[in-house]
PDB file of N, CA and C in Angstrom:
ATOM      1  N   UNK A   1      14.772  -1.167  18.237  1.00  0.00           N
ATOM      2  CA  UNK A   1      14.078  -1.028  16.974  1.00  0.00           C
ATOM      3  C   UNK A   1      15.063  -0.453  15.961  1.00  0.00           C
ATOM      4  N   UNK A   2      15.524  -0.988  14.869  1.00  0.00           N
ATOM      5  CA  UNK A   2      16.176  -0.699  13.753  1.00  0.00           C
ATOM      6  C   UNK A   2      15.573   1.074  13.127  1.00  0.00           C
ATOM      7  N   UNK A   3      16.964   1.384  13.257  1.00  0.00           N
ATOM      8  CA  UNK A   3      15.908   2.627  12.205  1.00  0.00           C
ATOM      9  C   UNK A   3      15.706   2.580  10.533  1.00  0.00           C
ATOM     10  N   UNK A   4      15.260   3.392  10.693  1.00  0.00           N
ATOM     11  CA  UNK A   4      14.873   3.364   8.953  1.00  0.00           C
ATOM     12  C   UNK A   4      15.912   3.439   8.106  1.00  0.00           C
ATOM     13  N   UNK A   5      16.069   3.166   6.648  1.00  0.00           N
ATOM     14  CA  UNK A   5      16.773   3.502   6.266  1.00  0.00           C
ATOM     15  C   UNK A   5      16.549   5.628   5.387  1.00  0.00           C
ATOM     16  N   UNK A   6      17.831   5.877   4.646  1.00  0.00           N
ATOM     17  CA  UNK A   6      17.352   7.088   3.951  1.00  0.00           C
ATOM     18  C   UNK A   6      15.410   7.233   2.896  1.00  0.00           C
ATOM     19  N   UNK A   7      15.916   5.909   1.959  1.00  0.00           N
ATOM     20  CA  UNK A   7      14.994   5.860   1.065  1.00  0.00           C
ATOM     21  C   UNK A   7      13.697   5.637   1.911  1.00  0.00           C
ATOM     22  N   UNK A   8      13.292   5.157   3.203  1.00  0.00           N
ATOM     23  CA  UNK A   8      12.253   4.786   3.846  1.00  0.00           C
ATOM     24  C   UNK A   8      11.748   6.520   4.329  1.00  0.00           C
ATOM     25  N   UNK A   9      12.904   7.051   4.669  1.00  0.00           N
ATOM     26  CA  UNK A   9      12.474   8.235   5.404  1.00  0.00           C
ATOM     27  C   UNK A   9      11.658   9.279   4.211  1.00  0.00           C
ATOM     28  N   UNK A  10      12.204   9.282   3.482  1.00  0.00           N
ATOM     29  CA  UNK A  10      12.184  10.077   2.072  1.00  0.00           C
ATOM     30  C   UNK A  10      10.433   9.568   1.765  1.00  0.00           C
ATOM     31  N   UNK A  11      10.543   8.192   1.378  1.00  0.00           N
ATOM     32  CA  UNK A  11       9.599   7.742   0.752  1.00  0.00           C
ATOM     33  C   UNK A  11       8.023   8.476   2.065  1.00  0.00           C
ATOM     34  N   UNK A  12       8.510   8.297   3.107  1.00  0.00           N
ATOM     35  CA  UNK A  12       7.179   8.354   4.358  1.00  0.00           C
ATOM     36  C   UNK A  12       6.917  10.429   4.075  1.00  0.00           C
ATOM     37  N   UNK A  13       8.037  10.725   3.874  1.00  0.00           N
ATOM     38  CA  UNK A  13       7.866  12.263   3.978  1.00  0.00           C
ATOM     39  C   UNK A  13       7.299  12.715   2.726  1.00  0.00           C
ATOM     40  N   UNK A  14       7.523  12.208   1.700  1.00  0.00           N
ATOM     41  CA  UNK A  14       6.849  12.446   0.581  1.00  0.00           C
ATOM     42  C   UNK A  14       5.377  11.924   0.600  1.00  0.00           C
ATOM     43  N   UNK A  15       5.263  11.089   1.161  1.00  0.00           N
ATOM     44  CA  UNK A  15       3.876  10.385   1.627  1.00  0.00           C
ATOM     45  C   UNK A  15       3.357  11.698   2.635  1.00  0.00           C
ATOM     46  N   UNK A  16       3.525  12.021   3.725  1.00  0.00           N
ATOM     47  CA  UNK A  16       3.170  13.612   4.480  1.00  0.00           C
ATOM     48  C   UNK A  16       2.709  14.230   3.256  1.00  0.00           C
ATOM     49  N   UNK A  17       3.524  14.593   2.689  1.00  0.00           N
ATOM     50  CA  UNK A  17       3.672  16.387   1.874  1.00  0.00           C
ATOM     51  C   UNK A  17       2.177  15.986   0.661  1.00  0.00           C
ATOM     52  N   UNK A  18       2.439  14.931   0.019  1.00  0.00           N
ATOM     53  CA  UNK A  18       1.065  14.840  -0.895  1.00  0.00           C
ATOM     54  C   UNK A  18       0.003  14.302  -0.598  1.00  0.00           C
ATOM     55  N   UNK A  19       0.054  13.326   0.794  1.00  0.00           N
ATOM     56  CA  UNK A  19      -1.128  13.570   1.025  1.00  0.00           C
ATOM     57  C   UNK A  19      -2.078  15.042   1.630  1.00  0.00           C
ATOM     58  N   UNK A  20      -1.065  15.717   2.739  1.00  0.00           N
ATOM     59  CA  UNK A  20      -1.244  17.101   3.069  1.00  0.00           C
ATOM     60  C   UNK A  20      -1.996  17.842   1.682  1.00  0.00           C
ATOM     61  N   UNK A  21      -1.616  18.189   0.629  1.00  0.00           N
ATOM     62  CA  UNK A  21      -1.504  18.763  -0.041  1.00  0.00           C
ATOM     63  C   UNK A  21      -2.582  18.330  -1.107  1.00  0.00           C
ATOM     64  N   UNK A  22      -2.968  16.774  -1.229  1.00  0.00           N
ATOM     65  CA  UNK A  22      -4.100  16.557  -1.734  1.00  0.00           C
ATOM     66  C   UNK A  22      -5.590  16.716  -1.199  1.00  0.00           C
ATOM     67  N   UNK A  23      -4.987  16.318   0.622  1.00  0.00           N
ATOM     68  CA  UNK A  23      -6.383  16.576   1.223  1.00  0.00           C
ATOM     69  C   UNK A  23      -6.866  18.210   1.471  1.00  0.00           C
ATOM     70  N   UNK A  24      -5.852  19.255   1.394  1.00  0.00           N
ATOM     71  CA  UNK A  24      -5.966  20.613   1.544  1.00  0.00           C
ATOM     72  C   UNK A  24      -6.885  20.827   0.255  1.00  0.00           C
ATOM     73  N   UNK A  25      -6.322  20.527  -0.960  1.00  0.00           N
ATOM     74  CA  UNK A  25      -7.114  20.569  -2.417  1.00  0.00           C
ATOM     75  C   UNK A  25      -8.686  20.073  -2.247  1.00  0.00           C
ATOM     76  N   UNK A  26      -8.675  19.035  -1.707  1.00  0.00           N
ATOM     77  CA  UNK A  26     -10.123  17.877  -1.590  1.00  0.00           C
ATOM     78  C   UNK A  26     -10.903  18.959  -0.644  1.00  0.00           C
ATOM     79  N   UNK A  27     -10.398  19.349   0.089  1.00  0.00           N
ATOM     80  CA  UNK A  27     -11.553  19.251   0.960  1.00  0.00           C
ATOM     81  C   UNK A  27     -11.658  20.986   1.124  1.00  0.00           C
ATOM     82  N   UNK A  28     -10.853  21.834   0.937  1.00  0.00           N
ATOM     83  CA  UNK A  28     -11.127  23.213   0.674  1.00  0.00           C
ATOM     84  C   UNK A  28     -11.284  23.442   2.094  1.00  0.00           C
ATOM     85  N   UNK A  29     -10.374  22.603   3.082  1.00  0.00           N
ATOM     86  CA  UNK A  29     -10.300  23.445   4.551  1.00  0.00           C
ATOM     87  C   UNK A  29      -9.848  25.005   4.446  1.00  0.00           C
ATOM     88  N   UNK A  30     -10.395  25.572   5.041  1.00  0.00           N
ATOM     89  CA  UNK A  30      -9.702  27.183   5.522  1.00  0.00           C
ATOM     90  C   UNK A  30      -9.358  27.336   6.882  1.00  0.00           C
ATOM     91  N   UNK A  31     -10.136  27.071   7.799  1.00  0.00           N
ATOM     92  CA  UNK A  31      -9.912  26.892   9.234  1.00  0.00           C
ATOM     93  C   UNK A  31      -8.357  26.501   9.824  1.00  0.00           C
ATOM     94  N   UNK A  32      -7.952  26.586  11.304  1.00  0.00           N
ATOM     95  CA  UNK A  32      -6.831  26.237  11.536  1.00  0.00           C
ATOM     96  C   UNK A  32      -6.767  24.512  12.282  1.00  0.00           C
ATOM     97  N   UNK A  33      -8.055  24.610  12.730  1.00  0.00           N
ATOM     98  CA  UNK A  33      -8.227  23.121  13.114  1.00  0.00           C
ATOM     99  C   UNK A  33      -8.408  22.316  12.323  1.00  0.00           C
ATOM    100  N   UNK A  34      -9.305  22.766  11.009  1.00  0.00           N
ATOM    101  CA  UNK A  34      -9.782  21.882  10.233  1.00  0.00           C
ATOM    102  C   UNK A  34      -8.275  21.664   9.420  1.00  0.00           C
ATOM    103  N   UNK A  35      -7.300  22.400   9.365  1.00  0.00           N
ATOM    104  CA  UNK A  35      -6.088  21.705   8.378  1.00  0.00           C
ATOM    105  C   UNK A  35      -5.170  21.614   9.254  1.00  0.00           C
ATOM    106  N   UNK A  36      -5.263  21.616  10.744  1.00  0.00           N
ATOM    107  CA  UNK A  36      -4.417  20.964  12.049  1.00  0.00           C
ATOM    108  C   UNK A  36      -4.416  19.599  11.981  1.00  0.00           C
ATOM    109  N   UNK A  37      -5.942  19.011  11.654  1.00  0.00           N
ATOM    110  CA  UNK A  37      -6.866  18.175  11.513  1.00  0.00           C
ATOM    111  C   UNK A  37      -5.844  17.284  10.628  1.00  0.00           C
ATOM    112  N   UNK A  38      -6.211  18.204   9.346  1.00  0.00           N
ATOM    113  CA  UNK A  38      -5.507  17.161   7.986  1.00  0.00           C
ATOM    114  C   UNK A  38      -4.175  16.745   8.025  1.00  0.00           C
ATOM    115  N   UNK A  39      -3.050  18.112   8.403  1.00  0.00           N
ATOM    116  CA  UNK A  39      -2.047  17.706   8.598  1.00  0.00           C
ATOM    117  C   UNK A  39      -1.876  16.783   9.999  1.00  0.00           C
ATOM    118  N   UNK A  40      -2.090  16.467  10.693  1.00  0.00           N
ATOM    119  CA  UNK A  40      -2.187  15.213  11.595  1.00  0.00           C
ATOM    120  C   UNK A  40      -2.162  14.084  11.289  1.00  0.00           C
ATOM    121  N   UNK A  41      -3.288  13.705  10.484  1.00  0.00           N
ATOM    122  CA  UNK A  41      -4.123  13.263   9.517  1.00  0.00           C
ATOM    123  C   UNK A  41      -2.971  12.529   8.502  1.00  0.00           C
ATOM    124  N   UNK A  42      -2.245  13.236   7.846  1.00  0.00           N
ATOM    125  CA  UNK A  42      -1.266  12.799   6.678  1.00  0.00           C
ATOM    126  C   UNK A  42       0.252  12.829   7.439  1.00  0.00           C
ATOM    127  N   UNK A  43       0.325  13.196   8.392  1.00  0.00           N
ATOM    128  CA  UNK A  43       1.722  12.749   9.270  1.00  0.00           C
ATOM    129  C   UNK A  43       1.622  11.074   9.715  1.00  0.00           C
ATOM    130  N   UNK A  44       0.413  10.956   9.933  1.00  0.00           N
ATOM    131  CA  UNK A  44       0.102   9.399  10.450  1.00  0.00           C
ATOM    132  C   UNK A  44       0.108   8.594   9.511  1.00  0.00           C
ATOM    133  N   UNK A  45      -0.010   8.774   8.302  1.00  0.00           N
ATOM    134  CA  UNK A  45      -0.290   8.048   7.007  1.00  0.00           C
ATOM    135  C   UNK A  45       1.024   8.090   6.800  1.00  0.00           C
ATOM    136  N   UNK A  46       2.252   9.069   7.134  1.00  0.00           N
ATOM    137  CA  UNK A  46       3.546   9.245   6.517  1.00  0.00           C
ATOM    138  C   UNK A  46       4.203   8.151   7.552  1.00  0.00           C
ATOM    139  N   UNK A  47       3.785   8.120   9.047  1.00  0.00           N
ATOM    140  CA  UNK A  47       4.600   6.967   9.809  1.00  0.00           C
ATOM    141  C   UNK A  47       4.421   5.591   9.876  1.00  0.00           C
ATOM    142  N   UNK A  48       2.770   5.363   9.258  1.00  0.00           N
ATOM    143  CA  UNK A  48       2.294   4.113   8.886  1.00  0.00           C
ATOM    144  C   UNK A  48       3.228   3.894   7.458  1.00  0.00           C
ATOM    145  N   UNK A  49       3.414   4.490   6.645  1.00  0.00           N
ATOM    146  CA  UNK A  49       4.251   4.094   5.332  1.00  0.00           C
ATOM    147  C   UNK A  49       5.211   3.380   5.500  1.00  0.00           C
ATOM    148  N   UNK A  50       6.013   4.603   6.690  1.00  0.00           N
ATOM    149  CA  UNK A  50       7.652   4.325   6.796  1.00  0.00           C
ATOM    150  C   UNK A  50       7.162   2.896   7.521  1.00  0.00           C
ATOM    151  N   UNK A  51       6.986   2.686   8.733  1.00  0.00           N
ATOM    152  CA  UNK A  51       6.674   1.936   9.326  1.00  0.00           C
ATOM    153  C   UNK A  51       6.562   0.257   8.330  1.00  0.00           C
ATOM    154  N   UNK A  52       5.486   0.338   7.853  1.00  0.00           N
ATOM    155  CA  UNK A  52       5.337  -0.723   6.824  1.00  0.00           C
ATOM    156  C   UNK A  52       6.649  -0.729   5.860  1.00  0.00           C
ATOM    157  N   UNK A  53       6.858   0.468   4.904  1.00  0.00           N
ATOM    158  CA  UNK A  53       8.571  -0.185   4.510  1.00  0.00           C
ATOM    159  C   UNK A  53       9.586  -0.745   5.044  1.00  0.00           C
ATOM    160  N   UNK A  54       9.689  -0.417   6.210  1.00  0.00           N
ATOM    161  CA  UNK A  54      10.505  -1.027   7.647  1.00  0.00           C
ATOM    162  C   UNK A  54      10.255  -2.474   7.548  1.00  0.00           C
ATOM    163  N   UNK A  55       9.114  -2.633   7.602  1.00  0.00           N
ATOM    164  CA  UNK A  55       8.464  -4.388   7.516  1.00  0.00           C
ATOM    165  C   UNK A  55       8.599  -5.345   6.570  1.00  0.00           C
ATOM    166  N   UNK A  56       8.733  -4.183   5.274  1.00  0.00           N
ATOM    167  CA  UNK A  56       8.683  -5.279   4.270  1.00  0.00           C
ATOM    168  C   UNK A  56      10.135  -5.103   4.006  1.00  0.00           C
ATOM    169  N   UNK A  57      10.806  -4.501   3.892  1.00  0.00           N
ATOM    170  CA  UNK A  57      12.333  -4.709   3.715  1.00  0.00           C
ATOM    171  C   UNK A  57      13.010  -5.647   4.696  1.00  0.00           C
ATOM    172  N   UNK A  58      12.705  -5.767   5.986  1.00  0.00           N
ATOM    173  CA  UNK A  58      12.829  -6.416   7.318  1.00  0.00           C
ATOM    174  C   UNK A  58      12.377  -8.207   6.350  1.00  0.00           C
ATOM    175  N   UNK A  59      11.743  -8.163   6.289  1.00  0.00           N
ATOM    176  CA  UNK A  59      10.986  -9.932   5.666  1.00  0.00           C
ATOM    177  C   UNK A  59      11.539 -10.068   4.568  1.00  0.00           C
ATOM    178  N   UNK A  60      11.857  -9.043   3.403  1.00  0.00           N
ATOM    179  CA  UNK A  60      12.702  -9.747   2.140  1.00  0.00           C
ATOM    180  C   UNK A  60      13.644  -9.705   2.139  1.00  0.00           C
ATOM    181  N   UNK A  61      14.667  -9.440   3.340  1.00  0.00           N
ATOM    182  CA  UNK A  61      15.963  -9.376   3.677  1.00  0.00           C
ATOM    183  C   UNK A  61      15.996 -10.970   3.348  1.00  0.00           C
ATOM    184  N   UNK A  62      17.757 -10.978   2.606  1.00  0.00           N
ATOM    185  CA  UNK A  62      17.650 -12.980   2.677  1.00  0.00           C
ATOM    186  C   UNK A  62      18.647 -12.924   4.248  1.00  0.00           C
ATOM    187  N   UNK A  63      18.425 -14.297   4.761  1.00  0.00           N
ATOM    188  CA  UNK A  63      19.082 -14.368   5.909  1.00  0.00           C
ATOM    189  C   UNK A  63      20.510 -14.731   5.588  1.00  0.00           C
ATOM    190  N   UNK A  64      21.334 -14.145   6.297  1.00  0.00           N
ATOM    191  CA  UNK A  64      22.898 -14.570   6.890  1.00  0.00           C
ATOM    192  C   UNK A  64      23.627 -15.535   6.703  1.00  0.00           C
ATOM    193  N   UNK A  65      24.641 -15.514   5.833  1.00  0.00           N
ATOM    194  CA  UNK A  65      24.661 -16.742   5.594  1.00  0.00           C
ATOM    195  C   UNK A  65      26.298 -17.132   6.561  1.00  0.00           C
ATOM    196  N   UNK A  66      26.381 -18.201   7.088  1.00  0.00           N
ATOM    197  CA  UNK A  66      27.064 -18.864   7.862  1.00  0.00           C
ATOM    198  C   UNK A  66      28.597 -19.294   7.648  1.00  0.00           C
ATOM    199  N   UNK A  67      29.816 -18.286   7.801  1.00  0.00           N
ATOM    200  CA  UNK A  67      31.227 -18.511   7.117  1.00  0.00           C
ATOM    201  C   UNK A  67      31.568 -20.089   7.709  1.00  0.00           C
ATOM    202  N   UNK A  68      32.334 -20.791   7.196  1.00  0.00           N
ATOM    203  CA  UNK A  68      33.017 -22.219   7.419  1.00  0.00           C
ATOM    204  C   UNK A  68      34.051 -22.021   8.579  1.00  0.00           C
ATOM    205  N   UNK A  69      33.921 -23.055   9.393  1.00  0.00           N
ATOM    206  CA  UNK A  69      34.972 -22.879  10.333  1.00  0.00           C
ATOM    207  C   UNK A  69      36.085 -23.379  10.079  1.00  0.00           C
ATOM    208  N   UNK A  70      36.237 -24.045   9.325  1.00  0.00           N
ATOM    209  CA  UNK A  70      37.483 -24.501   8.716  1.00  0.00           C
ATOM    210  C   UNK A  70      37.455 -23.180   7.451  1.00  0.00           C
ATOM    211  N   UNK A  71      38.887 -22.337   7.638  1.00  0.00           N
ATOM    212  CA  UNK A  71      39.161 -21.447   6.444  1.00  0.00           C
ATOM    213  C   UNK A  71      39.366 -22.556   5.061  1.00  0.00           C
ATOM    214  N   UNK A  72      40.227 -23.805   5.549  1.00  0.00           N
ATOM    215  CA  UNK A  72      40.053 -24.358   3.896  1.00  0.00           C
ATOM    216  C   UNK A  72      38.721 -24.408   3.125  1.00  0.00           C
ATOM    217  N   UNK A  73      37.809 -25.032   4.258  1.00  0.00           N
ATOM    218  CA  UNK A  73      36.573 -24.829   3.262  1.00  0.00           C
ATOM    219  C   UNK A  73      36.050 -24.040   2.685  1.00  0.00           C
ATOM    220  N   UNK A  74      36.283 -22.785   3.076  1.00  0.00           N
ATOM    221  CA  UNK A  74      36.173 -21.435   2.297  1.00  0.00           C
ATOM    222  C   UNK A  74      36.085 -21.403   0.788  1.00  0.00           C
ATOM    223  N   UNK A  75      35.179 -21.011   0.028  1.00  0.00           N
ATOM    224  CA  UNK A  75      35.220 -21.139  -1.419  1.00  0.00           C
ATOM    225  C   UNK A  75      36.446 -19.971  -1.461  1.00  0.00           C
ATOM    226  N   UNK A  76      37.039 -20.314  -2.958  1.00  0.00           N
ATOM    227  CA  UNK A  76      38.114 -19.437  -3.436  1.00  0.00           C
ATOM    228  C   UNK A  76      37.691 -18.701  -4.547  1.00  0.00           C
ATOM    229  N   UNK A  77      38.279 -17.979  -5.436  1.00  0.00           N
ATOM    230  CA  UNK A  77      37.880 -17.233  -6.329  1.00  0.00           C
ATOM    231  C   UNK A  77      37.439 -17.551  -7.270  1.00  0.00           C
ATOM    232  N   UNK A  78      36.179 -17.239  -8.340  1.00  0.00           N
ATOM    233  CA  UNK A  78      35.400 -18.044  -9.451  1.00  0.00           C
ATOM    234  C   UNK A  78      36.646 -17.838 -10.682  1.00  0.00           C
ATOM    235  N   UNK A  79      36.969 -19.507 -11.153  1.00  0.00           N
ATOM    236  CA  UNK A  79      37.724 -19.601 -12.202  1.00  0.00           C
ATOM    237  C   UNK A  79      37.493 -18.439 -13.262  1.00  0.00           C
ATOM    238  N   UNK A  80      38.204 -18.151 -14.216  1.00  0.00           N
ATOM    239  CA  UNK A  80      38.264 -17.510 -15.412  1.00  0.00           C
ATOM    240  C   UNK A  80      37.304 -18.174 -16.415  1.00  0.00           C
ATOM    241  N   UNK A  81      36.485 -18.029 -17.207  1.00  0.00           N
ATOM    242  CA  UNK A  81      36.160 -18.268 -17.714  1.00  0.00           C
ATOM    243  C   UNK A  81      37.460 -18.833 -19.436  1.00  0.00           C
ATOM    244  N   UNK A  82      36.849 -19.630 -20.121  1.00  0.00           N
ATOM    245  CA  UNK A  82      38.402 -20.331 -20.845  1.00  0.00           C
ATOM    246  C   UNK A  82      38.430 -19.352 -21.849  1.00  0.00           C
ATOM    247  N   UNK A  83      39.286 -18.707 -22.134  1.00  0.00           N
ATOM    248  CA  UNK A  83      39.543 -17.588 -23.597  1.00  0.00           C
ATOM    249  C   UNK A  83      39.578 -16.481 -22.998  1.00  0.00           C
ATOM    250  N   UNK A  84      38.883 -16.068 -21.388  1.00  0.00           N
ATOM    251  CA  UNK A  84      38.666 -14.978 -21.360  1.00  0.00           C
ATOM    252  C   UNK A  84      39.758 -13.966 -20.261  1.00  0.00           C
ATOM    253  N   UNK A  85      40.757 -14.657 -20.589  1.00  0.00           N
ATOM    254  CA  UNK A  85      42.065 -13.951 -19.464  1.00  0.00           C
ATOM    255  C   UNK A  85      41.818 -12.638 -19.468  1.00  0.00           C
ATOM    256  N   UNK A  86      42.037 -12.070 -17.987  1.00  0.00           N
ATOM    257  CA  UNK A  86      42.675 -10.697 -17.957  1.00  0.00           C
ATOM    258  C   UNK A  86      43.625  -9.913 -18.046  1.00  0.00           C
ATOM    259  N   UNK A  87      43.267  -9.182 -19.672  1.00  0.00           N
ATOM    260  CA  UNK A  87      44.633  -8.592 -20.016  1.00  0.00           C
ATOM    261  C   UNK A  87      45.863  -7.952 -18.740  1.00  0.00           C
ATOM    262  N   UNK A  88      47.005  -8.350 -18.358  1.00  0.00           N
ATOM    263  CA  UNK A  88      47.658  -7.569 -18.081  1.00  0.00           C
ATOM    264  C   UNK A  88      47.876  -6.200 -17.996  1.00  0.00           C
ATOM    265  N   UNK A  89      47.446  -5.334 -16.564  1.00  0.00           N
ATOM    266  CA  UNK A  89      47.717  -3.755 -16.549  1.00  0.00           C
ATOM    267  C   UNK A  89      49.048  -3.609 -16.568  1.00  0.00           C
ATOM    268  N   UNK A  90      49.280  -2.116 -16.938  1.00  0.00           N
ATOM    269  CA  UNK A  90      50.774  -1.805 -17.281  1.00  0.00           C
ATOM    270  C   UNK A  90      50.819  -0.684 -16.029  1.00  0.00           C
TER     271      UNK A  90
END
């Protein structure tokens, strides 16, 4: 299984922390189960995130594209455009 990337991890943990933090607000738990509960609760929502970014970055990846086995066929470098030479560094 591929791991995540940074921005996936980030994005799922920030997903934890506000949902935690919205459902603590919502629901006015005090108890230790009842916000054992929530934070559980919004850790699973944080691995379903990552999880799903995993998926969709995984599917809009473009596929691989295939080098020539012959090196001549190899494309070479995109012409200059006409007028637009590169000045000489010194």
């Amino acid at each position: 299984m591929p791991r995540p990337s940074v921005a996936q991890v980030c994005l799922g943990s920030f997903t934890v922390v506000a949902a935690t933090v919205a459902l603590l607000a919502v629901s006015g738990a005090s108890g230790v189960l009842a916000v054992a509960v929530l934070v559980g609760f919004s850790l699973a929502l944080g691995t379903v995130v990552t999880v799903l970014a995993m998926s969709a970055a995984r599917s809009g990846a473009p596929a691989p594209v295939a080098s020539p086995a012959d090196p001549a066929e190899a494309p070479g470098p995109a012409p200059a455009a006409a007028g637009h030479a590169y000045a000489r560094q010194r």
